[in-house]
Each structure stands twice: as structure tokens, then as C-alpha cells.
Protein backbone atom coordinates (compact mmCIF):
# COMPACT_ATOMS: atom_id res chain seq x y z
CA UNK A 1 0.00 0.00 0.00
CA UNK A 2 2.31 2.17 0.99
CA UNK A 3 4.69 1.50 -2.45
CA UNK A 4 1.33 2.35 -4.37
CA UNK A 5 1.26 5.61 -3.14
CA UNK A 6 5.03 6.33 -3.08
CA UNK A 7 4.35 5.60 -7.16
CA UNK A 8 1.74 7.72 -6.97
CA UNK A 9 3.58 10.49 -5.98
CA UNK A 10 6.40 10.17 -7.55
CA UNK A 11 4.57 9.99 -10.25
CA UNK A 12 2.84 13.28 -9.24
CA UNK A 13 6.20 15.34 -8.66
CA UNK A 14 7.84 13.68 -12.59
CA UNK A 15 4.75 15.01 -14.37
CA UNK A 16 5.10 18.84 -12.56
CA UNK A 17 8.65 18.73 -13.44
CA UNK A 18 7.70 18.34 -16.83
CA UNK A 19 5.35 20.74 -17.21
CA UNK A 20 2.45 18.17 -17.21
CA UNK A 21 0.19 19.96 -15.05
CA UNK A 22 -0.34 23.07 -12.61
CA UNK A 23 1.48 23.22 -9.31
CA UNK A 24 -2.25 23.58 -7.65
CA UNK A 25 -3.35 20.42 -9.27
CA UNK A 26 -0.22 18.42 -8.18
CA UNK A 27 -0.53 19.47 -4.59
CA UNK A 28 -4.06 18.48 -4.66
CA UNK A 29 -3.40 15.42 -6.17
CA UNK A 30 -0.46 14.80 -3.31
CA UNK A 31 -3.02 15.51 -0.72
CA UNK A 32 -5.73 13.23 -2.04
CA UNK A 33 -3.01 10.56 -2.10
CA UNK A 34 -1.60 11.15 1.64
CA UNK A 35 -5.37 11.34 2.83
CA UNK A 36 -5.89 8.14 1.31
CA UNK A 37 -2.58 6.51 2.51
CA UNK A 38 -3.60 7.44 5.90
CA UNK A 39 -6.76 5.39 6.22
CA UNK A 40 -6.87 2.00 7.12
CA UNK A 41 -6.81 -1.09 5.34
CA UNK A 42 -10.65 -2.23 5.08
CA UNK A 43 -9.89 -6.13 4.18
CA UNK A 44 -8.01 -5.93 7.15
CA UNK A 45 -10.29 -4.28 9.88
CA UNK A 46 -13.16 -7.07 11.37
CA UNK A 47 -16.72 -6.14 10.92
CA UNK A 48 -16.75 -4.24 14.36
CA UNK A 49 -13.21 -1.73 13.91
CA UNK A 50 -15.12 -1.18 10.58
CA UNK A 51 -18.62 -0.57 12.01
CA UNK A 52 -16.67 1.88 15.19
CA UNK A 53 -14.53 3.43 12.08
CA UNK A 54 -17.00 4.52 9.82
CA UNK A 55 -19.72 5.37 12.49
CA UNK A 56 -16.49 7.94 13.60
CA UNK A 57 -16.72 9.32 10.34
CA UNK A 58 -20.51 10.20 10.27
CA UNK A 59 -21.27 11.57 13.09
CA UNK A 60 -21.05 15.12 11.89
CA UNK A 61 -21.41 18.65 13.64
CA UNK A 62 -24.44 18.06 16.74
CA UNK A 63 -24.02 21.92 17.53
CA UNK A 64 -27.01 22.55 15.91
CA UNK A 65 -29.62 19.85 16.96
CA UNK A 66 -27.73 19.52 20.67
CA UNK A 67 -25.25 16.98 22.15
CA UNK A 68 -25.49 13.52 20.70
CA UNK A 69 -26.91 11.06 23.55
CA UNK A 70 -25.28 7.45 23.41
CA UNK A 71 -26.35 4.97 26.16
CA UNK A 72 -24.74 1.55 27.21
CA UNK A 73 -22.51 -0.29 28.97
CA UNK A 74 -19.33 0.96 31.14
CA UNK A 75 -16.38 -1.68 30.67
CA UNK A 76 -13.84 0.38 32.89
CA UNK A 77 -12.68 3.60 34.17
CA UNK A 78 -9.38 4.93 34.23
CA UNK A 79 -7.75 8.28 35.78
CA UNK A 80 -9.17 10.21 33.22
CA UNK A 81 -11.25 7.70 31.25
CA UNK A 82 -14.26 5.72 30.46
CA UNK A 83 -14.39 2.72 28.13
CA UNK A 84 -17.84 1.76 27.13
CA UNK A 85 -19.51 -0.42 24.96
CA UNK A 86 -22.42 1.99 23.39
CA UNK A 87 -25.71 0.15 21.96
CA UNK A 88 -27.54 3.41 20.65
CA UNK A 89 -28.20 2.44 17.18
CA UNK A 90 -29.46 5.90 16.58
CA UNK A 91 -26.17 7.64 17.80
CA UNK A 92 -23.24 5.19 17.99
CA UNK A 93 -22.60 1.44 18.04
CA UNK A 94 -19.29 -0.18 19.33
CA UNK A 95 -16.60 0.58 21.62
CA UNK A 96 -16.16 4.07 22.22
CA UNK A 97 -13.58 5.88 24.94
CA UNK A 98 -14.38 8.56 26.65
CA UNK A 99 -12.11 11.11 27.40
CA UNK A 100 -12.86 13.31 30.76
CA UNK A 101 -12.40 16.72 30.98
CA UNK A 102 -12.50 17.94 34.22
CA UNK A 103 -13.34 21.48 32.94
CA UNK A 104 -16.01 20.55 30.53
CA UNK A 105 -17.45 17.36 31.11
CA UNK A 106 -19.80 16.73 33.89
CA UNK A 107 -20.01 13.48 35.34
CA UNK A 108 -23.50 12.68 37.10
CA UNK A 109 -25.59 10.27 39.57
CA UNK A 110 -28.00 9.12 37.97
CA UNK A 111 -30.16 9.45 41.20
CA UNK A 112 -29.36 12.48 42.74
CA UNK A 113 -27.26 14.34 39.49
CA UNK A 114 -24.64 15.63 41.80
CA UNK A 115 -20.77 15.08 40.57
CA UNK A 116 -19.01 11.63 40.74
CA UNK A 117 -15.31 11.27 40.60
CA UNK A 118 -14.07 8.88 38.17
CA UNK A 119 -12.59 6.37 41.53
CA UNK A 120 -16.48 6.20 42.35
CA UNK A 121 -17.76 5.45 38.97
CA UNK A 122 -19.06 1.73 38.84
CA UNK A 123 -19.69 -0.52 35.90
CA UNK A 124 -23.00 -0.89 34.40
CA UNK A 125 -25.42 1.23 32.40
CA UNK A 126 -24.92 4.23 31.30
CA UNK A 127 -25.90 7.71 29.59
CA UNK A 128 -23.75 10.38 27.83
CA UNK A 129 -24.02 13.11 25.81
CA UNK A 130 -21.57 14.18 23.30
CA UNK A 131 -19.85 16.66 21.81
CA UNK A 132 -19.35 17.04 17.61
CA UNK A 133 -15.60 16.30 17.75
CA UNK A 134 -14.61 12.18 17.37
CA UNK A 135 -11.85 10.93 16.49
CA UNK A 136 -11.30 8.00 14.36
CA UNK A 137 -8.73 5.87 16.66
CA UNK A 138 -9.93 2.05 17.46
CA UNK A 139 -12.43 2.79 19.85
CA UNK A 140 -12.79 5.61 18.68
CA UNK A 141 -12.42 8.76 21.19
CA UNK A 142 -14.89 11.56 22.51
CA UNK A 143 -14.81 14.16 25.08
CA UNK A 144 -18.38 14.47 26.57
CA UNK A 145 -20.67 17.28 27.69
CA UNK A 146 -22.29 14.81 30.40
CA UNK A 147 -22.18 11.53 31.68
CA UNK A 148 -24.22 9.94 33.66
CA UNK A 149 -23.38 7.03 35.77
CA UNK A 150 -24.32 4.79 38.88
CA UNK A 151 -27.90 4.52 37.36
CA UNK A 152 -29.67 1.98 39.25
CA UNK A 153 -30.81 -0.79 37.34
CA UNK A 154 -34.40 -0.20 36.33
CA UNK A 155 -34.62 3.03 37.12
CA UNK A 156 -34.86 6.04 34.38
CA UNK A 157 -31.67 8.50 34.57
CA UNK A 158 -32.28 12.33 34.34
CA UNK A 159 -32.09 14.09 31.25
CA UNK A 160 -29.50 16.28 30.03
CA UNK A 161 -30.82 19.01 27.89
CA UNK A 162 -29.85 22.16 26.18
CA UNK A 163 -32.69 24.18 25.87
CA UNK A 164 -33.79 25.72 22.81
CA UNK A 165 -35.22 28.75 23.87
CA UNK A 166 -37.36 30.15 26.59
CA UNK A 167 -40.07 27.83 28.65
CA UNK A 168 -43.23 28.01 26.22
CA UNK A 169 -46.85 26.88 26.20
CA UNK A 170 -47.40 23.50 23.99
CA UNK A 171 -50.70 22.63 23.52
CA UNK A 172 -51.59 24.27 26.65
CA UNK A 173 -48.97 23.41 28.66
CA UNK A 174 -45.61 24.77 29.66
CA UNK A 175 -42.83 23.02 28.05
CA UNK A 176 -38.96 23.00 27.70
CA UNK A 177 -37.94 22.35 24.13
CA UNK A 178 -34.14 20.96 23.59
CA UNK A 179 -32.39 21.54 20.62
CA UNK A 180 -32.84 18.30 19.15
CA UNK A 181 -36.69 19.65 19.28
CA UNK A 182 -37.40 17.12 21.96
CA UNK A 183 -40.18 18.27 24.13
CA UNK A 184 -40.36 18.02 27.73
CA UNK A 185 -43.66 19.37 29.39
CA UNK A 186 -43.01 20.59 33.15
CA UNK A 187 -45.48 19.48 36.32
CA UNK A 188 -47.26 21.85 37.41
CA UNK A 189 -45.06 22.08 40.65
CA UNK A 190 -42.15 21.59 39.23
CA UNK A 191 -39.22 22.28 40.74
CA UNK A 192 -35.74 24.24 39.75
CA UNK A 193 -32.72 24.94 41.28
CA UNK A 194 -29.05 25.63 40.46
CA UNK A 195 -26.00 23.41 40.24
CA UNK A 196 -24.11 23.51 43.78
CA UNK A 197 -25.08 26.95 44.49
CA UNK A 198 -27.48 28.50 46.71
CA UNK A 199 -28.34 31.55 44.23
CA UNK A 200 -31.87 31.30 42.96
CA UNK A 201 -33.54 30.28 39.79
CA UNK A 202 -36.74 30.62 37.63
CA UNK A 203 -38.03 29.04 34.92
CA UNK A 204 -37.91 32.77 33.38
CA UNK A 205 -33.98 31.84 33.27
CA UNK A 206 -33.57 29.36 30.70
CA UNK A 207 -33.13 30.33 27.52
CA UNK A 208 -31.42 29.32 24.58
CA UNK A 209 -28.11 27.30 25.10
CA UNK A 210 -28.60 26.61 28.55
CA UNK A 211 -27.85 23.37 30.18
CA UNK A 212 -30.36 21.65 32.19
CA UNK A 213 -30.53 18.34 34.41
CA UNK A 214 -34.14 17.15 33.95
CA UNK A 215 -36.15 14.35 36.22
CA UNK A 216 -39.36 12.92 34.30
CA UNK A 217 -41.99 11.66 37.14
CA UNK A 218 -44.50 8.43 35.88
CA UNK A 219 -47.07 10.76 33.85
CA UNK A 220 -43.75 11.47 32.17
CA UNK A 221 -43.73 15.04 33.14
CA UNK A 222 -40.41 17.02 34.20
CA UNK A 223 -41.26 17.26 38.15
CA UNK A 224 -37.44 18.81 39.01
CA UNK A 225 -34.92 20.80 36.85
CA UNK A 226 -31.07 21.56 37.31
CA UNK A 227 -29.78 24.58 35.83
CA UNK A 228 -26.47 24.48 35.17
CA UNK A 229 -24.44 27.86 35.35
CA UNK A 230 -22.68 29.43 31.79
């Protein structure tokens, strides 16, 4: 493989030199080669690197339509890591790592959504929300807005949701509306507070972009919110 594309640029370079073709067509030529060289060998990736590889590849930009939420198993946790084995056919399939940022990425309870350190994460199901930005390693690699862990088993986790816009009335009832255009329509006594402050908040303060913790009771209805600060 590698020899191909050595020919191929060699190739490349011997026609410039003799006034063959444009300098802007050989680079672009070069680069197509190089970008091509750099991907892996498909008859020799097995049906899951392949499936991880090209599901890297597709994601695409979410900063429009809101973090991307994956769900699944945790496999382990390391200082600044979690491995997981993602079963979201809608968002990602495979082995996927992801990378914690301790500035960026909150990591939840799924019972009580206050922060976990990584040394109390445990194995077992879990939700995350990512980012647009994935790399296309094997697993492929991800820095998450959220993740939320220790999610007892049969219980539903809290929702992380960027909002997009202000609280509004859907068919006659107050609603929050993420940017995925997922609709979540409040209790009537719902509650909101902050994240680990004592400042006070209103459903008058979300708006668009801002980050929210939500709890769905059995009428699926959001019965508490978190409001994350900017």
C-alpha cells in the first residue's frame, strides 16, 4: 500500500517537473493521495473496527440539533477515562472511549445528578451526551458534555438538555424544548434549582443554550430541573 502511493507520488512530482500539469493540481493530487494513505486497510479491519470506524466518520457537527446522547454499557474507568460499549443504534454502536475533561465534562448520579469522581464510577449502564468532535482511533475517542453514571438498574436516569429557547406553552402546557426539538412538558409544581449553588432560579432563566438536568416523574412530566451555570 504504501509503495502504491510512493508511485503515486512520484509519479505526481515527474509530471510537474515536466510541465504536465499546474502546481495547484499536483498538490491536490499529493493531498488526495496522503489522505488516502492514511486510512486504514478495510480487508483488514473485522466487521466491528469497521462498524466503530465509519460510524467515527458520520457523526457530523451536533451543535445545531444539541449533544449527541449514546447509552450503554461501562467496561472500565481509568484516571481520566471511560471505556464503554455503546448500543444506541441511533447515535453510535461499538466501543467508544471517553475522554474526561474535568473542565467541561460533567459526570452525574443518575439518582441524585450531583458530581461523581471517576474512583467512584461503577460498571453498568450508562448515559452520555456528546460533543461534535470524534476521532477515528480504534475505539474511537470523545470528550463528553455529560455523563451519567451509577444509574440503578431499572430506574430512568435524568435528562440532560440544552434548551432551545425560553419555557413556552405546547398545547396548553408549559414546556422545555431541547435543541434536538425534543419536548419536555413541566409538572405543574415543578421544581428548579441551580448546580451547587445557593443563588436562585426561575423558569424565566432558561433560555437558549442553557444546560439543564431534567427528572421525568410516571405521567412522564419534568417534576425537578437543574440549571447548570454558563
Amino acid at each position: 500500500m504504501k509503495r502504491k502511493y510512493f508511485a503515486l507520488a512520484m509519479g505526481i512530482a515527474a509530471a510537474v517537473m515536466a510541465g504536465g500539469c499546474s502546481g495547484q493540481a499536483a498538490d491536490t493530487k499529493t493531498e488526495a493521495a496522503q489522505t488516502e494513505a492514511e486510512q486504514p486497510e478495510s480487508s483488514t479491519m473485522s466487521d466491528s473496527e469497521k462498524e466503530s470506524y465509519y460510524a467515527a466518520q458520520d457523526l457530523g457537527s451536533q451543535e445545531e440539533e444539541g449533544p449527541l446522547k449514546i447509552a450503554g454499557t461501562i467496561l472500565e474507568v481509568g484516571e481520566d477515562s471511560i471505556l464503554v460499549d455503546s448500543d444506541s443504534e441511533a447515535g453510535y454502536v461499538g466501543e467508544l472511549m471517553l475522554m474526561i475533561d474535568p473542565d467541561s465534562t460533567l459526570v452525574l448520579d443518575g439518582v441524585n445528578g450531583l458530581p461523581v469522581e471517576l474512583k467512584d464510577v461503577g460498571t453498568g449502564y450508562f448515559e452520555a451526551y456528546l460533543g461534535p468532535a470524534m476521532t477515528m482511533s480504534l475505539p474511537a475517542q470523545s470528550t463528553p458534555y455529560a455523563v451519567i453514571v451509577n444509574i440503578p438498574e431499572g430506574e430512568a436516569a435524568p435528562q440532560y438538555v440544552v434548551a432551545a429557547g425560553k419555557v413556552d406553552e405546547v398545547r396548553g402546557k408549559q414546556t422545555l424544548t431541547g435543541m434536538d426539538e425534543a419536548e419536555y412538558p413541566l409538572a405543574r409544581n415543578v421544581e428548579i434549582s441551580p448546580y451547587l449553588t445557593k443563588n436562585i432560579v426561575q423558569l424565566e432563566d432558561i433560555g437558549s443554550g442553557s444546560r439543564c438536568l431534567v427528572w421525568m416523574n410516571e405521567e412522564a412530566e419534568v417534576d425537578r430541573i437543574v440549571l447548570f451555570g454558563e
